[in-house]
Structure formats: C-alpha cells, structure tokens
C-alpha atoms as a PDB file:
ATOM      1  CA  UNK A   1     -12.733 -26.891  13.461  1.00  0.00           C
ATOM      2  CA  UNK A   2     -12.278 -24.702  10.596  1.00  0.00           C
ATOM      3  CA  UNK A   3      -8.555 -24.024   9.366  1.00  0.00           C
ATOM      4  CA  UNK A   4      -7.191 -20.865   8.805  1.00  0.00           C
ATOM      5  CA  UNK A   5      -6.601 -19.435   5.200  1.00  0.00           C
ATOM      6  CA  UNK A   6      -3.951 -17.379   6.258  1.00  0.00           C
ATOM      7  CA  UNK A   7      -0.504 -19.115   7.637  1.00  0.00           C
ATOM      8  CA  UNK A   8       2.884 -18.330   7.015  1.00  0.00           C
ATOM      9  CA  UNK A   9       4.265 -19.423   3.871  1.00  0.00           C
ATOM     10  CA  UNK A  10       7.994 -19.903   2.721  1.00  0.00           C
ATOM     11  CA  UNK A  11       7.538 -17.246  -0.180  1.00  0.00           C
ATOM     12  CA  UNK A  12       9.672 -14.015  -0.867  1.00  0.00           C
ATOM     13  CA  UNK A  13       9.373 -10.892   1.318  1.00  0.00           C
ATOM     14  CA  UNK A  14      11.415  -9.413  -1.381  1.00  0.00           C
ATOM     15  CA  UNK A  15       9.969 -10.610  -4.597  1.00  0.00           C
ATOM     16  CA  UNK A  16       6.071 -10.184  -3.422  1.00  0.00           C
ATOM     17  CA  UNK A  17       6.912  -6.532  -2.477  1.00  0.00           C
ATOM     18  CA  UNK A  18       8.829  -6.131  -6.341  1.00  0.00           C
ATOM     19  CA  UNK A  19       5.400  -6.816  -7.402  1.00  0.00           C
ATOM     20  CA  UNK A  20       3.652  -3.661  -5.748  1.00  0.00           C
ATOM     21  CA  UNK A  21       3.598  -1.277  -8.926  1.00  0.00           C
ATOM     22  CA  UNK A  22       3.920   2.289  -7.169  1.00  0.00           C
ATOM     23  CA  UNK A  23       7.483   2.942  -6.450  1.00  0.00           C
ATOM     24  CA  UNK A  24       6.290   5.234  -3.368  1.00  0.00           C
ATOM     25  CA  UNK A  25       4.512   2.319  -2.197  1.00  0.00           C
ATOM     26  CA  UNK A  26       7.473  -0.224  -2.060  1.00  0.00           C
ATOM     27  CA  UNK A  27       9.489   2.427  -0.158  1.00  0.00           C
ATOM     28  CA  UNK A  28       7.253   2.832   2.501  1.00  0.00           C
ATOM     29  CA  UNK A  29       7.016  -1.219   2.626  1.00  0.00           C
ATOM     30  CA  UNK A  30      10.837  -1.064   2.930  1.00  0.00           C
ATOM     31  CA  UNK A  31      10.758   1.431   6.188  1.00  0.00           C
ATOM     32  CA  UNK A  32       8.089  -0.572   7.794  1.00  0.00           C
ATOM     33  CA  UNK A  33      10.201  -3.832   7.372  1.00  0.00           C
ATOM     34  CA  UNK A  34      13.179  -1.687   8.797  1.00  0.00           C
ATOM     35  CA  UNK A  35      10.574  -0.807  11.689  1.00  0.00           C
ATOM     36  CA  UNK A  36       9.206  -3.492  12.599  1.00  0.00           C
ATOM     37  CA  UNK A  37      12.062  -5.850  12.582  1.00  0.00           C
ATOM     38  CA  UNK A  38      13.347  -3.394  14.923  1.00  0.00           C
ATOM     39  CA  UNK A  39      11.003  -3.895  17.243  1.00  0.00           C
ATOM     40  CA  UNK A  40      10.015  -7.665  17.011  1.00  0.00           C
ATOM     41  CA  UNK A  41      13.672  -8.655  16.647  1.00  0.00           C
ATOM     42  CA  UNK A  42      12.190 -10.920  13.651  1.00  0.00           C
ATOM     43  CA  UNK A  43      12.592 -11.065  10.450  1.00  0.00           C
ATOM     44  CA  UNK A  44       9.730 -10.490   7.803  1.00  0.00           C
ATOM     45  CA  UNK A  45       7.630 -13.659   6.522  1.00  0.00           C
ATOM     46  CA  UNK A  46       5.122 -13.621   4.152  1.00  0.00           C
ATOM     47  CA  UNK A  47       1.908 -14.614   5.416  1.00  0.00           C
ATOM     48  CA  UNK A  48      -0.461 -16.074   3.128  1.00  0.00           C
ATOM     49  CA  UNK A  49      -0.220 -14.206  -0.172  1.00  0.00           C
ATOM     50  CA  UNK A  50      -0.268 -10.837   0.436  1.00  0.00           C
ATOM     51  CA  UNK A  51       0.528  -9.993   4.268  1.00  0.00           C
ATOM     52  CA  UNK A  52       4.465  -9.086   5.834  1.00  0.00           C
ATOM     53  CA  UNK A  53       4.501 -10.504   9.595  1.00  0.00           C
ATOM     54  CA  UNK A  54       6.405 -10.690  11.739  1.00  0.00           C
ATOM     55  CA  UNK A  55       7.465 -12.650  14.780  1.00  0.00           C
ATOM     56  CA  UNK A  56       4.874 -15.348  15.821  1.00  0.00           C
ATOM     57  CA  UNK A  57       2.534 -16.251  18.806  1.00  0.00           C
ATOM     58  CA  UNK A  58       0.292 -18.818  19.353  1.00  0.00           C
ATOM     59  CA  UNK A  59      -3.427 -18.217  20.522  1.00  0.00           C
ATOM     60  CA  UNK A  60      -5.936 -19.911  21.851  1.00  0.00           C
ATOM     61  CA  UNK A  61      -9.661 -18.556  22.903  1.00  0.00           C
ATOM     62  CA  UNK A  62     -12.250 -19.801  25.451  1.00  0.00           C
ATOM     63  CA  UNK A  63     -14.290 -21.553  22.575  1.00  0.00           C
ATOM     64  CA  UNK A  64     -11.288 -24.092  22.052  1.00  0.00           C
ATOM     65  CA  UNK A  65     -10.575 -22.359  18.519  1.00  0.00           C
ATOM     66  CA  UNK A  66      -6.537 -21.524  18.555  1.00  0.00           C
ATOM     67  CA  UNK A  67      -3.293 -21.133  15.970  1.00  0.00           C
ATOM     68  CA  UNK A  68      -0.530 -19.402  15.464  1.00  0.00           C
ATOM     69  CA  UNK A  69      -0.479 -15.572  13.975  1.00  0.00           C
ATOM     70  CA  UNK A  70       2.311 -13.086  13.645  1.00  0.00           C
ATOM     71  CA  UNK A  71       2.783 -10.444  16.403  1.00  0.00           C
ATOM     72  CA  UNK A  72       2.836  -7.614  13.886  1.00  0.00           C
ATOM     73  CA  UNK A  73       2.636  -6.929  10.011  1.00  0.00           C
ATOM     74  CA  UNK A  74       1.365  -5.035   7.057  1.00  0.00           C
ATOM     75  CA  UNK A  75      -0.134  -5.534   3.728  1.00  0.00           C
ATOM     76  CA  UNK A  76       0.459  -2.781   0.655  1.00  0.00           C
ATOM     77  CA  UNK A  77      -3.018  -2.576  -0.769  1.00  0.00           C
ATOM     78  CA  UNK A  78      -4.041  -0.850  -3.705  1.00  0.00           C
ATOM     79  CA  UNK A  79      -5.945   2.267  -2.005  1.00  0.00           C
ATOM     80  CA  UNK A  80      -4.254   2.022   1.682  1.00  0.00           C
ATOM     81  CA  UNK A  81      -1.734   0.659   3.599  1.00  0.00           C
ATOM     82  CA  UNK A  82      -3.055  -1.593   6.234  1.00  0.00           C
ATOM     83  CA  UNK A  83      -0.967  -2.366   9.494  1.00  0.00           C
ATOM     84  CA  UNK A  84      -1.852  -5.259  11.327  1.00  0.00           C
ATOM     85  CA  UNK A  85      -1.780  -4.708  15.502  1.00  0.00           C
ATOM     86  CA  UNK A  86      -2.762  -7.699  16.591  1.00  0.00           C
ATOM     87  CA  UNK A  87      -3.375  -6.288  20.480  1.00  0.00           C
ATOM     88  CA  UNK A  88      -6.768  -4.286  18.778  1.00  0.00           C
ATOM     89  CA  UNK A  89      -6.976  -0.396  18.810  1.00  0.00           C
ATOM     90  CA  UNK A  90      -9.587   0.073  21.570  1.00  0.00           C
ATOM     91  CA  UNK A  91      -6.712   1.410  24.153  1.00  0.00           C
ATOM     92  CA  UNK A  92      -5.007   3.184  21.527  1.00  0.00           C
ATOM     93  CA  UNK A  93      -7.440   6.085  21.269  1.00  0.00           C
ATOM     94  CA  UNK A  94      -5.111   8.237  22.663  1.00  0.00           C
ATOM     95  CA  UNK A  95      -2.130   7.695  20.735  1.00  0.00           C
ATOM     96  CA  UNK A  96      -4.395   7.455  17.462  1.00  0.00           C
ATOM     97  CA  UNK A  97      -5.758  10.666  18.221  1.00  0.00           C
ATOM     98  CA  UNK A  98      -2.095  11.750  17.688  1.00  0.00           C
ATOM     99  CA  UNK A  99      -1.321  10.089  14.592  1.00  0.00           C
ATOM    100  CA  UNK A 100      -2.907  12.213  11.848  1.00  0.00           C
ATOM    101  CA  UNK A 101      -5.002  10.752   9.030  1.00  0.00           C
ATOM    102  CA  UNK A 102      -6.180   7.009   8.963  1.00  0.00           C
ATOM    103  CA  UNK A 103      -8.906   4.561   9.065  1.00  0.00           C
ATOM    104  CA  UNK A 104      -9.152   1.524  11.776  1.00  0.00           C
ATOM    105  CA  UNK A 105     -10.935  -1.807  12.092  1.00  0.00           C
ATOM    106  CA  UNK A 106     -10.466  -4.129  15.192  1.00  0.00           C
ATOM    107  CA  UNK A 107      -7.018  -4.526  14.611  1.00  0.00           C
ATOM    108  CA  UNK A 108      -6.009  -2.867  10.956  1.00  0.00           C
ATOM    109  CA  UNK A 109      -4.309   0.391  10.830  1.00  0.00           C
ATOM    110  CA  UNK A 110      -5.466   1.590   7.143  1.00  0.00           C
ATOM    111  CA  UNK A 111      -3.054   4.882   5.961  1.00  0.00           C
ATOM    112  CA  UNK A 112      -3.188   6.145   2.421  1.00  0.00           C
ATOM    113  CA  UNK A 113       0.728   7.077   3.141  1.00  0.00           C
ATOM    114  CA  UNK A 114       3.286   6.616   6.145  1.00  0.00           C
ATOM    115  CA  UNK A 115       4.151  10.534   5.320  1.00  0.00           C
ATOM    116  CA  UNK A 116       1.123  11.739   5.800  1.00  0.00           C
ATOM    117  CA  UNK A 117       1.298  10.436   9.857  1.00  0.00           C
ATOM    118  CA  UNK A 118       3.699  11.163  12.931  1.00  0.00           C
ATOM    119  CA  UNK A 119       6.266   8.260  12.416  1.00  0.00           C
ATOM    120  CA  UNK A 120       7.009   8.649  16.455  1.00  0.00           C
ATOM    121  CA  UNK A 121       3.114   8.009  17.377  1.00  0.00           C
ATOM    122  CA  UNK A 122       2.821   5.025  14.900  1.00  0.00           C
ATOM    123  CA  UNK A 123       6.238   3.347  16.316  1.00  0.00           C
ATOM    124  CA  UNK A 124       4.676   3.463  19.766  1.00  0.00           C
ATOM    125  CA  UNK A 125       1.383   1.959  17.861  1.00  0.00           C
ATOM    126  CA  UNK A 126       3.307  -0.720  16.578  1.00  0.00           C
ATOM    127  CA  UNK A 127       5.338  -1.472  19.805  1.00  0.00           C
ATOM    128  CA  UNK A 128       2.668  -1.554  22.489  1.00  0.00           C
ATOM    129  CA  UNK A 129       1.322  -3.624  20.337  1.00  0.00           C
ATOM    130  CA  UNK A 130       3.551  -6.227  20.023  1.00  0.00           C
ATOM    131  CA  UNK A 131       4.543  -5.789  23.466  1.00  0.00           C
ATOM    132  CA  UNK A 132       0.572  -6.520  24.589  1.00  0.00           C
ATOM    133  CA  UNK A 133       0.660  -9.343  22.141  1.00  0.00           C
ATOM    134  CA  UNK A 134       3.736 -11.244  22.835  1.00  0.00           C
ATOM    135  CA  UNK A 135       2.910 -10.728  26.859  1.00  0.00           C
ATOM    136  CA  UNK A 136      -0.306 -12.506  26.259  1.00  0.00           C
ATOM    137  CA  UNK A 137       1.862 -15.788  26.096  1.00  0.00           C
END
C-alpha cells in the first residue's frame, strides 16, 4: 500500500508562517488560524512542510486504502491561497457562487486574497465542511 507523503509533523505553525515573505500574506494566515481554530476547536499543526491543519479524522475507502488527514487547513502559496475542505466543493455551488473571486479543485479553495471574498460565505465554507467531514466518522 503506498504511504502518504503528507502527515502531520511536530514543526512550527509559527516559524513556517515567519517564512512567508509578503507581510499581507502572513496576516491573512494569522486570521485563518484565528478562524479555523474557532471552528475545529483545534489547534493548528503543520502538515507535511507546507500545509496548516487542523483537527484530525481518520479515513478509510472501499479499496482498503485509509489514514488519517486533518479536517480543515490552508497552505500560503506563492500566487494563491489555497484552503483545504476536505468534504469537496460539489454541494457548495451555492455558497461559492456567493463568495466572490476564486479558483477550486476537488477540495482546494485557491484565493489570490481573503479581502477580495465575503468572509461570512467562506466561514460557512469552512464550517460545513468540517462539520460534513468530522460526521463522516
């Protein structure tokens, strides 16, 4: 079975985000940690090198494959800021509809800047996310 690249590691939330360059950047990585802590009621943990998660699940699909990921979690990239919701966007249409400009993938959220979107619509993102996610169990 292969082994996933990406597990939770015992490195610094707080010195891996020192090392994003753009000020603006590290601010907005700051309010999501706020956010999302909020909702998960966990703290953040760096997983693998470059991803904030937070909270933890394990999965397991009909193929046998299965691990443990985190609920919810974010990565600052150099172009966007991609937000990990780990339930997928297909029954989010609605809400990201709402949200003003982005990009998705099957479960990334990709926003040049949190300003630039509806900070109500992407807490209800993040939460019915996590909420779908952690009721999987």
């Amino acid at each position: 079975m292969v082994e996933l690249k990406t597990r939770r590691t015992g490195a610094s939330v707080a010195e891996f985000l020192s090392r994003t360059p753009d000020p603006a950047r590290r601010r907005e990585c700051r309010a999501l940690i706020r956010l999302m802590r909020a909702i998960t009621g966990a703290p953040p943990r760096m997983w693998g090198p470059s991803i904030v998660g937070f909270g933890r699940y394990h999965y397991r699909y009909a193929s046998g494959r299965e691990g443990d990921w985190f609920v919810t979690g974010f990565s600052p990239r150099k172009r966007d800021l991609t937000i990990y919701l780990m339930a997928g966007l297909s029954r989010c249409r609605p809400l990201l509809r709402q949200l003003g400009p982005h990009r998705t993938g099957a479960s990334c959220l990709y926003l040049r800047s949190l300003s630039d979107v509806d900070q109500r619509v992407l807490k209800r993102l993040i939460r019915e996310s996590a909420r779908l996610v952690t009721r999987r169990r």
